[in-house]
N, C-alpha and C. Protein backbone atom coordinates (compact mmCIF):
# COMPACT_ATOMS: atom_id res chain seq x y z
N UNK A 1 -6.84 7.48 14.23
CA UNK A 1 -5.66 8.34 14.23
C UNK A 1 -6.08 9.71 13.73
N UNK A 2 -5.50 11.05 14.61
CA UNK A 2 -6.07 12.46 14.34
C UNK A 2 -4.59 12.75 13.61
N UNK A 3 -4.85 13.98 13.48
CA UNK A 3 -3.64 14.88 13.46
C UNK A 3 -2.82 15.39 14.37
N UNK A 4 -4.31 15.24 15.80
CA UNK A 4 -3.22 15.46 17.38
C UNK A 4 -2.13 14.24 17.12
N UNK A 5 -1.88 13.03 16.67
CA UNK A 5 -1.39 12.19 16.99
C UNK A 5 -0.34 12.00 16.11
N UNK A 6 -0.25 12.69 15.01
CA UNK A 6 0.89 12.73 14.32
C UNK A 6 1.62 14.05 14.03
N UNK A 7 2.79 13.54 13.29
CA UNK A 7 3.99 15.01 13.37
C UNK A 7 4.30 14.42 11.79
N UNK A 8 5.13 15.41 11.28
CA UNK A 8 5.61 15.33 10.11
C UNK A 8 6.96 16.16 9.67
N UNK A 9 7.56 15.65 9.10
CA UNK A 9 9.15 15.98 8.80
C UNK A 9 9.27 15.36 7.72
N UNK A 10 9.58 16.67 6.61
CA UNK A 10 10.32 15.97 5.42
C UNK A 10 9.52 14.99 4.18
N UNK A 11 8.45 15.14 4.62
CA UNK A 11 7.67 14.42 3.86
C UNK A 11 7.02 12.91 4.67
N UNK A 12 7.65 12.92 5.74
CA UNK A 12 7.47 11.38 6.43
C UNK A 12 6.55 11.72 7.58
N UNK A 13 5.72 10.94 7.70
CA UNK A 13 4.70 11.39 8.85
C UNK A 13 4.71 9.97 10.01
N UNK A 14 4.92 10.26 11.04
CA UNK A 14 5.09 9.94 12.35
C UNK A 14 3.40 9.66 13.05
N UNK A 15 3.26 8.27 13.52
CA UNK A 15 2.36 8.21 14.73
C UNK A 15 3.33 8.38 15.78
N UNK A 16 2.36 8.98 16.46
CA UNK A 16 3.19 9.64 18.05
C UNK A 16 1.99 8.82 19.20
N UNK A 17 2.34 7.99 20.10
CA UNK A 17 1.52 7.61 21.04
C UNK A 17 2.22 7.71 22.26
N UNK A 18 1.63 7.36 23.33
CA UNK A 18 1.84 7.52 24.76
C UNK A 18 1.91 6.06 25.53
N UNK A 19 3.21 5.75 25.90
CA UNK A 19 3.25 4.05 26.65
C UNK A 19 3.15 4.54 28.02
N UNK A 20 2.11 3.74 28.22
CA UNK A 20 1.84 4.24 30.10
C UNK A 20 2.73 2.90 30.31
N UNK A 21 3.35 2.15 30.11
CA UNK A 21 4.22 0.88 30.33
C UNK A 21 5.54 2.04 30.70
N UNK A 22 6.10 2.62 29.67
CA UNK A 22 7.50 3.14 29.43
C UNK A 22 7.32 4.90 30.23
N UNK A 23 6.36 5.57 30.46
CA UNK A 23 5.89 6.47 30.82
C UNK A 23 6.85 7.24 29.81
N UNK A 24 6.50 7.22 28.35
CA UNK A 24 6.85 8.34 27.73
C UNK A 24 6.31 7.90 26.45
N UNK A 25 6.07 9.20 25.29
CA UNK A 25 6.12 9.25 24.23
C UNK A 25 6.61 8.25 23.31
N UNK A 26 6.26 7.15 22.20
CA UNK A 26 6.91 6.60 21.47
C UNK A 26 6.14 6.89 19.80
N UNK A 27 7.25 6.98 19.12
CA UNK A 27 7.07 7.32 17.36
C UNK A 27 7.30 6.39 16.69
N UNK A 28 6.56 6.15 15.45
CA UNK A 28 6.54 5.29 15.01
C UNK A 28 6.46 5.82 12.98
N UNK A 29 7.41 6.13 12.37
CA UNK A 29 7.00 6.52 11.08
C UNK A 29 6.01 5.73 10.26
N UNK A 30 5.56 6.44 9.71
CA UNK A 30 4.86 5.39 8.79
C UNK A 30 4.77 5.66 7.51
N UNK A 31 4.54 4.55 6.60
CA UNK A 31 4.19 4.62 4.94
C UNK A 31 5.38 4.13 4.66
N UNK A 32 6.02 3.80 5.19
CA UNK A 32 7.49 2.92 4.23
C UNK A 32 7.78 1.55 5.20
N UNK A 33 8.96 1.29 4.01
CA UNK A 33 8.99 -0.34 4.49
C UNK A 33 10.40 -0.35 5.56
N UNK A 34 11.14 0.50 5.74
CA UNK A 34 11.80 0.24 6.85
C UNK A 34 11.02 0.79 7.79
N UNK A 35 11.94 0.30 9.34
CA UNK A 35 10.91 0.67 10.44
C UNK A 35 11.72 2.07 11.06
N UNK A 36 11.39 2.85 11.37
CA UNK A 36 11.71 3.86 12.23
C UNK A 36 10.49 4.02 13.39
N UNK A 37 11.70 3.43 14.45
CA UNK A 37 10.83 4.35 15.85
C UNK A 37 11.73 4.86 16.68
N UNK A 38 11.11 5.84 17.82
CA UNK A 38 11.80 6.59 18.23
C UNK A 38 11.07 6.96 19.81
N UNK A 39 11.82 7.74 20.64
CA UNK A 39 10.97 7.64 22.08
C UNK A 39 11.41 8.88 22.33
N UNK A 40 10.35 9.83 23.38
CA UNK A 40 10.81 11.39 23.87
C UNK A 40 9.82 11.33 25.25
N UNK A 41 10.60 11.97 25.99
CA UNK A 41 9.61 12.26 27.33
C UNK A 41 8.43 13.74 27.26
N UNK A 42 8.86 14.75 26.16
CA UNK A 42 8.04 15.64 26.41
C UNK A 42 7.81 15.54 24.37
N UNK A 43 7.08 16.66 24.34
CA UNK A 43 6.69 17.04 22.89
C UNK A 43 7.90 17.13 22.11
N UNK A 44 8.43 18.14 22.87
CA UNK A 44 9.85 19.08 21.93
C UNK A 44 10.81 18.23 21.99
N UNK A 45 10.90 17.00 23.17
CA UNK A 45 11.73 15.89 22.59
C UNK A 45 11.49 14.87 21.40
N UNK A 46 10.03 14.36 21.69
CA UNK A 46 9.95 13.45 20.88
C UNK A 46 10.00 14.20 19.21
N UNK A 47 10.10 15.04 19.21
CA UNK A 47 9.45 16.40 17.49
C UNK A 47 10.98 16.75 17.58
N UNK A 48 12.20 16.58 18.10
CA UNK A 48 13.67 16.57 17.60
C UNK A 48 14.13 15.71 17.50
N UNK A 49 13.90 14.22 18.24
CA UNK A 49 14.01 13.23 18.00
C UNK A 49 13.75 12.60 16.44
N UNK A 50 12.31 13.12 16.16
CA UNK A 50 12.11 12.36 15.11
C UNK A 50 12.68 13.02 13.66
N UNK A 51 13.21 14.11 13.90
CA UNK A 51 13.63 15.06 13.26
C UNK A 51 15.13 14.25 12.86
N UNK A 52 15.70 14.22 13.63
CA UNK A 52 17.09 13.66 14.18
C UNK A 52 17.43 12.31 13.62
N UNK A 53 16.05 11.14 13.43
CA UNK A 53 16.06 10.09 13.25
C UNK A 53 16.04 10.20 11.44
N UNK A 54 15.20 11.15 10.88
CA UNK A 54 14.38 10.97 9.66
C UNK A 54 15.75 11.77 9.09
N UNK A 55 16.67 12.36 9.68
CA UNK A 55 18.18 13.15 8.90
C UNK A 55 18.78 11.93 8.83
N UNK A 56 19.00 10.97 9.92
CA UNK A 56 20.21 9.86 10.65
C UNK A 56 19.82 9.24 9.01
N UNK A 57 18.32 8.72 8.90
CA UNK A 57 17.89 7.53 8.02
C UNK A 57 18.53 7.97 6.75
N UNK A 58 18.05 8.95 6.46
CA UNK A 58 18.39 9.71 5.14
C UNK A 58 20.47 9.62 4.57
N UNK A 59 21.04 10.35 5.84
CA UNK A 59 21.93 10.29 5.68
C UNK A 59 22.51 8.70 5.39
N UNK A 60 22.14 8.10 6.24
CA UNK A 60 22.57 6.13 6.30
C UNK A 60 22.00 5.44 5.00
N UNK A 61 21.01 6.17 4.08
CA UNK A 61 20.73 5.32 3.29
C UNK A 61 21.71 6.30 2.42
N UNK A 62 22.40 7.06 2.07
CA UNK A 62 22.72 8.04 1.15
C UNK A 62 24.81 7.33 1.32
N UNK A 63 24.93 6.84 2.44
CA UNK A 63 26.27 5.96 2.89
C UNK A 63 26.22 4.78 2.28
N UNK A 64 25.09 4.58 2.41
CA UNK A 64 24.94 2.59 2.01
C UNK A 64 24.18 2.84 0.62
N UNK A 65 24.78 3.54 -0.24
CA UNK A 65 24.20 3.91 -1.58
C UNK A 65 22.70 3.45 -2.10
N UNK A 66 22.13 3.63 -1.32
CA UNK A 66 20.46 3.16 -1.45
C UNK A 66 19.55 4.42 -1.61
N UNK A 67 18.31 4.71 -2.11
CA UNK A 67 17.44 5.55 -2.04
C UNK A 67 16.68 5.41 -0.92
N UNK A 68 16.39 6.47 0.18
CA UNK A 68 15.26 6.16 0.96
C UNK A 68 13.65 5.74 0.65
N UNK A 69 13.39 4.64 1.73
CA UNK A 69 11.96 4.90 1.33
C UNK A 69 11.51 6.01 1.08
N UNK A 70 10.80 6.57 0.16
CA UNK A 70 9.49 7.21 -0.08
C UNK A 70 8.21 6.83 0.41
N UNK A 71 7.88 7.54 1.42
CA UNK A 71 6.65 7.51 1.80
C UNK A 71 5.47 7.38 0.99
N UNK A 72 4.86 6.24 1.08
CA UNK A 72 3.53 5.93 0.13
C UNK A 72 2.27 6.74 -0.26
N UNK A 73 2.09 7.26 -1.29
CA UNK A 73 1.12 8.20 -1.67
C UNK A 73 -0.09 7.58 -1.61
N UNK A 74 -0.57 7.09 -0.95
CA UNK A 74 -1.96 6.49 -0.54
C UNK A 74 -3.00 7.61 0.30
N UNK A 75 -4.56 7.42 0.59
CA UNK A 75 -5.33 8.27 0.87
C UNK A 75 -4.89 7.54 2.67
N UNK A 76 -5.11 8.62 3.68
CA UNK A 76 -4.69 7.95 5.27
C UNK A 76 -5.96 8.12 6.00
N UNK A 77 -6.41 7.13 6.07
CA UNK A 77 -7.72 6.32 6.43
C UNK A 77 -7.77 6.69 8.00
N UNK A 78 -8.62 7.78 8.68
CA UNK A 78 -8.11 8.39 9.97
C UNK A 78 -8.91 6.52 10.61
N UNK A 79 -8.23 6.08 11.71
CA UNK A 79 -8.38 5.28 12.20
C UNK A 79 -7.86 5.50 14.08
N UNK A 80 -8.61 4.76 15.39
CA UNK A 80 -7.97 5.09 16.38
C UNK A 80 -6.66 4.45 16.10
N UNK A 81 -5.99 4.80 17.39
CA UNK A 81 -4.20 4.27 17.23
C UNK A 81 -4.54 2.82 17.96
N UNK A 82 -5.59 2.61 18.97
CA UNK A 82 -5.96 1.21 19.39
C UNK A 82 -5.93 0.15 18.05
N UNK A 83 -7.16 0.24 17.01
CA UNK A 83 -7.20 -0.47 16.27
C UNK A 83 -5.83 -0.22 14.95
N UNK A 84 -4.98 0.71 14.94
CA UNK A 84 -3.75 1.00 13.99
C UNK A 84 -2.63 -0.19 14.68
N UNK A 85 -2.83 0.02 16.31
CA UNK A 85 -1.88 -1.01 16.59
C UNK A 85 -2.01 -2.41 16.85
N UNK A 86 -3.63 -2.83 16.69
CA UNK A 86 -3.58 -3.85 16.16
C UNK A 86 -3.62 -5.05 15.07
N UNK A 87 -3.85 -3.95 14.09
CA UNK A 87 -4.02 -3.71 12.53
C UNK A 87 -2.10 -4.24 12.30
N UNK A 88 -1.30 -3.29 12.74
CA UNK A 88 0.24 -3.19 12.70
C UNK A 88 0.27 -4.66 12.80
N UNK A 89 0.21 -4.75 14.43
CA UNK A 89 0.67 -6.24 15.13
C UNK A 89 0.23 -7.23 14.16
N UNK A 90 -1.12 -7.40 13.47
CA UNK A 90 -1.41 -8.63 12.62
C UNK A 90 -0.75 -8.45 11.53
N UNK A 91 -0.44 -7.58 11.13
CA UNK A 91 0.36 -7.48 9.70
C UNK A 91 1.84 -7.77 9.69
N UNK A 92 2.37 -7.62 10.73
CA UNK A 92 3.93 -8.40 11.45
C UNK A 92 3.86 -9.46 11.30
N UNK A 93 2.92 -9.98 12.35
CA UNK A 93 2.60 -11.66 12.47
C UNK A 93 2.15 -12.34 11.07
N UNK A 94 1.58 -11.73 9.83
CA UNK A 94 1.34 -11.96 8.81
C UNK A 94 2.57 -12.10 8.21
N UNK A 95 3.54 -10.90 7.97
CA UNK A 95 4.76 -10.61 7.08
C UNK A 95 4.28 -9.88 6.28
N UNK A 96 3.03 -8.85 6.56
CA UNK A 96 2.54 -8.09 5.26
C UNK A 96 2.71 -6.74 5.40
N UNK A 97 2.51 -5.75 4.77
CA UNK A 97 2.39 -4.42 5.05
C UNK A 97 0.81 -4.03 5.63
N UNK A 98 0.76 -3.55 6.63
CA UNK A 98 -0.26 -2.48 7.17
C UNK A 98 -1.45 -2.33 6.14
N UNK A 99 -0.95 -1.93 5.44
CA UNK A 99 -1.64 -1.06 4.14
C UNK A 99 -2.76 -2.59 3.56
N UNK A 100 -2.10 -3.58 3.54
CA UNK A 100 -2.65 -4.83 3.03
C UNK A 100 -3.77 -5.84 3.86
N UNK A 101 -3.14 -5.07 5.23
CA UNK A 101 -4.19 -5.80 6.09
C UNK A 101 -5.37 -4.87 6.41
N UNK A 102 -5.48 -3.37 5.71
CA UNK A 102 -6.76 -2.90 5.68
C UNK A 102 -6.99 -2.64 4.69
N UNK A 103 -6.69 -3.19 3.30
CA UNK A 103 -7.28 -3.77 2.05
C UNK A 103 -7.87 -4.57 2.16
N UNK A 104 -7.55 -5.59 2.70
CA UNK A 104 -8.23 -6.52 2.99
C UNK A 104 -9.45 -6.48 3.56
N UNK A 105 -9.35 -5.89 4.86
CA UNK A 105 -10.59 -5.74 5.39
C UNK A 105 -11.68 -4.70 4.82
N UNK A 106 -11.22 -4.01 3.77
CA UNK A 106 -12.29 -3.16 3.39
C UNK A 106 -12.45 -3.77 1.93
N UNK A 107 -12.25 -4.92 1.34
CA UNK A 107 -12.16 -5.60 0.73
C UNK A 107 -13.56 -6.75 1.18
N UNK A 108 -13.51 -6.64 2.22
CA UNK A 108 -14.68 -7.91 3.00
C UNK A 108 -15.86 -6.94 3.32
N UNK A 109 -15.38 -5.66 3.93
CA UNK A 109 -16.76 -4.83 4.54
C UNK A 109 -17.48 -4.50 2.58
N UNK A 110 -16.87 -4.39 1.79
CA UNK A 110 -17.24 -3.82 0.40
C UNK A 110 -18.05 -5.24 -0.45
N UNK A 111 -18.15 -6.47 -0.02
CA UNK A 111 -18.65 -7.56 -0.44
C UNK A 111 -20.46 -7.79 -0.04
N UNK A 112 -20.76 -8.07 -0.85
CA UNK A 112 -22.35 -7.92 -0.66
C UNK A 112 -22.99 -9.01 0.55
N UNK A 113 -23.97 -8.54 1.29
CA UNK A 113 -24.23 -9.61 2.25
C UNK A 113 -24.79 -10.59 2.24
């Protein structure tokens, strides 16, 4: 994952990828535990969209008297979005956070041979 590939609003930073399935843009926030995603056909859609989504969240948690996630102050490990989304997918199928399933693995690469 570059910086071409993400956007940021508000403190919340967005993977932005490309579904050749859906032929458009899909977002995906990251560093917190609810999920926000979001879909745009061009740039300036998907970058108001997510704009739009990260106000909606804010506002909906501020209704339902809750604090928003805060995005996790962790170091962001540039990684491709191939292996981020399959990193994601096992950590679903786990029930874990992201973050835990590449602890883990750098937890095993850091073990002596």
């Amino acid at each position: 994952m570059t910086d071409n590939n993400t956007m940021k609003y508000k403190n919340y930073t967005a993977l932005i990828e490309f579904s050749n399935e859906d032929a458009c843009l899909i977002g995906k926030v990251l560093g917190i535990r609810d999920v926000i995603v979001f879909d745009g056909n061009t740039v300036e859609e998907i970058r108001s969209t997510f704009h739009d989504m990260i106000d909606h969240y804010i506002e909906a948690c501020a209704k339902a008297g809750r604090e928003p996630n805060q995005p996790v102050s962790e170091i962001m490990v540039p990684v491709s979005p191939e292996l981020y989304a399959k990193a994601s997918r096992k950590a679903e199928y786990d029930g874990v956070p992201v973050r835990k399933v590449m602890e883990t693995a750098l937890q095993k690469f850091m073990q002596p041979a």
